[in-house]
Protein backbone atom coordinates (compact mmCIF):
# COMPACT_ATOMS: atom_id res chain seq x y z
CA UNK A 1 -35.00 26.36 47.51
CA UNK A 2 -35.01 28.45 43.96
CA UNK A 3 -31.14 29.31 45.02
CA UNK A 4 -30.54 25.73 45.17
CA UNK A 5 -32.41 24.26 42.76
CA UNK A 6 -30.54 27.06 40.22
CA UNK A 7 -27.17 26.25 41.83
CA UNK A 8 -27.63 22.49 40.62
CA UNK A 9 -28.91 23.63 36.97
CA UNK A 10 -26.35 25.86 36.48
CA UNK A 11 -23.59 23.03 37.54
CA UNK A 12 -25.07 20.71 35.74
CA UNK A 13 -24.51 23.04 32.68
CA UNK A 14 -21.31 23.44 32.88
CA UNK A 15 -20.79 20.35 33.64
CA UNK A 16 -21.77 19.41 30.04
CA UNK A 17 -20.23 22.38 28.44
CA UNK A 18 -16.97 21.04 30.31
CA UNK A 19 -17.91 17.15 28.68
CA UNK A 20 -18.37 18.61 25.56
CA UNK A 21 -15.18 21.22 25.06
CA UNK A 22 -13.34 17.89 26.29
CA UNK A 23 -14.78 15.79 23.66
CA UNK A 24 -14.06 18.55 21.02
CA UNK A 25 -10.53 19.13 22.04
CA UNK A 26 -10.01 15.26 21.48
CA UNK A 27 -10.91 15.38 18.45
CA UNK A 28 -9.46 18.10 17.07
CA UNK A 29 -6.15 16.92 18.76
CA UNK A 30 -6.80 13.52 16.77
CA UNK A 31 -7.16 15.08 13.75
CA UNK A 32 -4.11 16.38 12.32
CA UNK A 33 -2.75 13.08 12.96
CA UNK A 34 -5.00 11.47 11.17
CA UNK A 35 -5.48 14.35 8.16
CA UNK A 36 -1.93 15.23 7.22
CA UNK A 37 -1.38 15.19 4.07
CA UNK A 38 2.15 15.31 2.32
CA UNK A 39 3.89 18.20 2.04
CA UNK A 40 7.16 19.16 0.01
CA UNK A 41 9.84 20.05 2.16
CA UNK A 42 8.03 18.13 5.39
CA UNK A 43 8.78 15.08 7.01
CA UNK A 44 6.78 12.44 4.53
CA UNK A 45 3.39 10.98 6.11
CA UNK A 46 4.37 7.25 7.65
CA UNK A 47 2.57 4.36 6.65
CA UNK A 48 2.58 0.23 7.09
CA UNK A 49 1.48 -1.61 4.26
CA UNK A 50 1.18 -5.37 2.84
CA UNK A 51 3.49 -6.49 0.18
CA UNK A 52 2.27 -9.19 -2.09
CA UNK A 53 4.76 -11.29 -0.51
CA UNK A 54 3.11 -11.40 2.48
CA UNK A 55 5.68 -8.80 4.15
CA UNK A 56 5.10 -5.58 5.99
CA UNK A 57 6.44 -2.26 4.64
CA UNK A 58 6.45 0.73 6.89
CA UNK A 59 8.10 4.03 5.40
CA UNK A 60 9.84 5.12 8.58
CA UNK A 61 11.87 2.14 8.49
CA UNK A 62 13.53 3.43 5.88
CA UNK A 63 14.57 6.70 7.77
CA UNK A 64 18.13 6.83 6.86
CA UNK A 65 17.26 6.02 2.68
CA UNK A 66 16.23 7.91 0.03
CA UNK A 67 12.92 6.19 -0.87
CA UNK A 68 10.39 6.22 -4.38
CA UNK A 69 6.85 6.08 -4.03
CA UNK A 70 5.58 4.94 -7.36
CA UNK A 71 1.45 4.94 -7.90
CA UNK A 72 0.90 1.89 -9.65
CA UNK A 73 -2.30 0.19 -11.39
CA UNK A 74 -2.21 -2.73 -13.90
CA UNK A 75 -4.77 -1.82 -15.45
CA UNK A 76 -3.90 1.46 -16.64
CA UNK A 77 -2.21 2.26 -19.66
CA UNK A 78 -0.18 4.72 -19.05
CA UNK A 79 1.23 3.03 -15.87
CA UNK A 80 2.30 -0.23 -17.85
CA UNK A 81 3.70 1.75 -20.84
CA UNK A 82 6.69 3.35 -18.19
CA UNK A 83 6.69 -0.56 -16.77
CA UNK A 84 9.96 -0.91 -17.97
CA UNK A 85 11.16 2.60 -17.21
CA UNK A 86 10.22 1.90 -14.17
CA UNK A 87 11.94 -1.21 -13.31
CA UNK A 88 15.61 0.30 -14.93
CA UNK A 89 14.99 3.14 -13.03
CA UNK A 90 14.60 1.15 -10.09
CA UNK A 91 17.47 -1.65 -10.87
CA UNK A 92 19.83 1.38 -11.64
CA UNK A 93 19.40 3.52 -8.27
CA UNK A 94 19.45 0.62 -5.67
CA UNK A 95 22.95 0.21 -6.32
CA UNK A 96 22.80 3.47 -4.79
CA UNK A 97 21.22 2.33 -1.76
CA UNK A 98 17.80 3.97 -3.09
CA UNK A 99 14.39 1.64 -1.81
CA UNK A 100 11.50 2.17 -4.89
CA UNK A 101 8.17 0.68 -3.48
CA UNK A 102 5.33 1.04 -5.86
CA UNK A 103 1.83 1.21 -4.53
CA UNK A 104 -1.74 -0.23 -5.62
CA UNK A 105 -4.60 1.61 -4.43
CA UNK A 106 -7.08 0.66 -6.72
CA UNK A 107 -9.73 -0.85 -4.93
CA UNK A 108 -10.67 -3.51 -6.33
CA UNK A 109 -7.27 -4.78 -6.94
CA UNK A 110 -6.44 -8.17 -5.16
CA UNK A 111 -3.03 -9.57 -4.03
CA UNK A 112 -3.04 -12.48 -6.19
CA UNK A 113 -3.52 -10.26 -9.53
CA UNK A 114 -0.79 -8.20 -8.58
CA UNK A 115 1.82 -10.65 -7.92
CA UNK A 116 1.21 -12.31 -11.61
CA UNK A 117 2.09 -8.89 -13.06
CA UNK A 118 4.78 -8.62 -10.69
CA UNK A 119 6.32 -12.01 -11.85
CA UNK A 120 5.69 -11.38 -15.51
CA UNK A 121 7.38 -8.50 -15.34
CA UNK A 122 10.18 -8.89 -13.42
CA UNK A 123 9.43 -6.04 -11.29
CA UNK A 124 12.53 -5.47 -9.08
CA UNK A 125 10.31 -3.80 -6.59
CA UNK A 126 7.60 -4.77 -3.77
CA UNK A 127 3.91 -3.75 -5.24
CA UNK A 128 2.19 -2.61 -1.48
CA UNK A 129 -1.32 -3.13 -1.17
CA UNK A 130 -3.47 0.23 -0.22
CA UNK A 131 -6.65 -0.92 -1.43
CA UNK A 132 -8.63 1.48 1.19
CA UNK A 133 -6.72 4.22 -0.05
CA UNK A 134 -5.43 5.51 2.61
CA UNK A 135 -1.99 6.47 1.87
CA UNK A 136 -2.83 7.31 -1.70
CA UNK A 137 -5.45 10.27 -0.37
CA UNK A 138 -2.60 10.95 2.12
CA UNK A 139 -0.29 11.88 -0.27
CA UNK A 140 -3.05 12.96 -2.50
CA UNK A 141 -2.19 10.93 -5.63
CA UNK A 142 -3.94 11.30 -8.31
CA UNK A 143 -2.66 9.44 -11.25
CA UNK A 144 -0.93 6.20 -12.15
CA UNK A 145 2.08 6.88 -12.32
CA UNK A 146 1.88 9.08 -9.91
CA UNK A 147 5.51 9.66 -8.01
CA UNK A 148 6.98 10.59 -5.27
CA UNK A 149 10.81 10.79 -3.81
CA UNK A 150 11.70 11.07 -0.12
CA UNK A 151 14.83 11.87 1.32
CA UNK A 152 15.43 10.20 4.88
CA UNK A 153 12.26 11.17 5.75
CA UNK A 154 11.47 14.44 3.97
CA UNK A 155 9.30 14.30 0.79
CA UNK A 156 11.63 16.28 -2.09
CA UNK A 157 9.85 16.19 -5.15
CA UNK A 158 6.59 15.23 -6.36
CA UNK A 159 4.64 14.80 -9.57
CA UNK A 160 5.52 13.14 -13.01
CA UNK A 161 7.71 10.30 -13.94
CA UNK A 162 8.85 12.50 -16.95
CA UNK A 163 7.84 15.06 -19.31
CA UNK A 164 6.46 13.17 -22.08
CA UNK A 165 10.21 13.39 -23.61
CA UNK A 166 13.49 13.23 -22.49
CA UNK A 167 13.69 14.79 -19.39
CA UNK A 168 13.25 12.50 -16.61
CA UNK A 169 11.99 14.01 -13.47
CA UNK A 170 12.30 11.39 -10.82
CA UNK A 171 16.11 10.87 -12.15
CA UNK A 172 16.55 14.31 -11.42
CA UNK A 173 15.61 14.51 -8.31
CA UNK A 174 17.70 11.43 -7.21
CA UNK A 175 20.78 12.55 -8.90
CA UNK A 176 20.45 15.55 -7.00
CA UNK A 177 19.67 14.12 -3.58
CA UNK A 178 22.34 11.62 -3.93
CA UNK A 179 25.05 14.23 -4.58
CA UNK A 180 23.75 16.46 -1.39
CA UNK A 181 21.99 19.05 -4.13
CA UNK A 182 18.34 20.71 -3.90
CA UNK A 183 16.27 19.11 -6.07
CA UNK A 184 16.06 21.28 -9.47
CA UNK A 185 12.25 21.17 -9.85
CA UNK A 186 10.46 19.91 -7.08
CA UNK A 187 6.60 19.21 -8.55
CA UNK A 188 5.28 18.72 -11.69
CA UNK A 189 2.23 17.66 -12.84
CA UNK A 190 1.17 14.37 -12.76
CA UNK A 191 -0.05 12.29 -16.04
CA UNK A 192 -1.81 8.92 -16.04
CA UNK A 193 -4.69 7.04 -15.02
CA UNK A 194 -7.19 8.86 -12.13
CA UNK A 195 -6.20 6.51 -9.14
CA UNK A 196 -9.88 4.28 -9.09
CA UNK A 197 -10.09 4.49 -5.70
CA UNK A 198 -13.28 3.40 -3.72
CA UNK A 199 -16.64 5.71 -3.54
């Protein structure tokens, strides 16, 4: 009777330990999924995102481009001083076949906000909503301006817009990956605004 009853316990234990390793496993297999971050020289972390026009952006559609990430708040100073550095930037390299998508994750931005400065400004680019943060903490941006270049898929540089003079980064690093070249200097440090994302 001891035999069996010990048989059962000792089942019933693993049975749990077996429930439990399952459970872990799941989640650790979920979580680099979930966690990546972005990584120079690695394939960029996807994401889907609302436009203030209503439309859905998803990076991976954008596979075969070469593709700016631009980390963008109204609000902040810095971010509307390079507002029109931006946009010629922007104007001048999708002639090029280049896709600039600037991104709002402040959270307490709304839609209707941003697509006022949008029109007023004439932005030639979509402003994508990541008000959770979500993308911004997966590409870990800190600042506004806060940018970012991929190259059909494969983030290439990272960090400021410029260097407070008149060397311009993110030109760089599209002049190079549009004539098949490494990019010269592939992070800087970014300068701006903290990102006010939400506690």
């Amino acid at each position: 009777m001891r035999l069996a009853s010990a048989v059962v316990g000792s089942c019933a234990m693993l049975l749990l330990f077996a429930v439990a390793a399952s459970a872990q496993n799941a989640a650790e297999g979920d979580k680099p999924q979930e966690a990546r971050k972005a990584e120079l020289g690695q394939p960029a972390p996807d994401f889907e995102l609302k436009g203030i026009d209503g439309q859905d952006y998803k990076l991976s559609a954008y596979s075969d481009k070469v593709v700016v990430l631009e980390w963008f708040n109204q609000d902040c100073p810095v971010s509307r001083h390079y507002r029109s550095k931006m946009n010629e930037l922007a104007t001048k390299y999708a002639k090029s076949g280049v896709v600039w998508l600037a991104i709002d994750s402040t959270h307490y931005q709304k839609p209707e906000k941003d697509a006022e400065y949008h029109k007023q400004h004439e932005m030639p680019c979509p402003i994508l909503m990541d008000t959770d943060g979500k993308v911004g903490h997966a590409y870990e941006a800190r600042t506004t301006p806060h940018m970012f270049v991929v190259n059909k898929g494969t983030l290439v540089y990272a960090g400021a817009i410029d260097d407070h003079g008149s060397r311009n980064y993110v030109q760089d690093a599209l002049d190079s990956v549009l004539a098949g070249k490494e990019v010269p200097l592939a992070r800087t440090q970014p300068f701006g605004c903290s990102v006010k994302y939400a506690r």
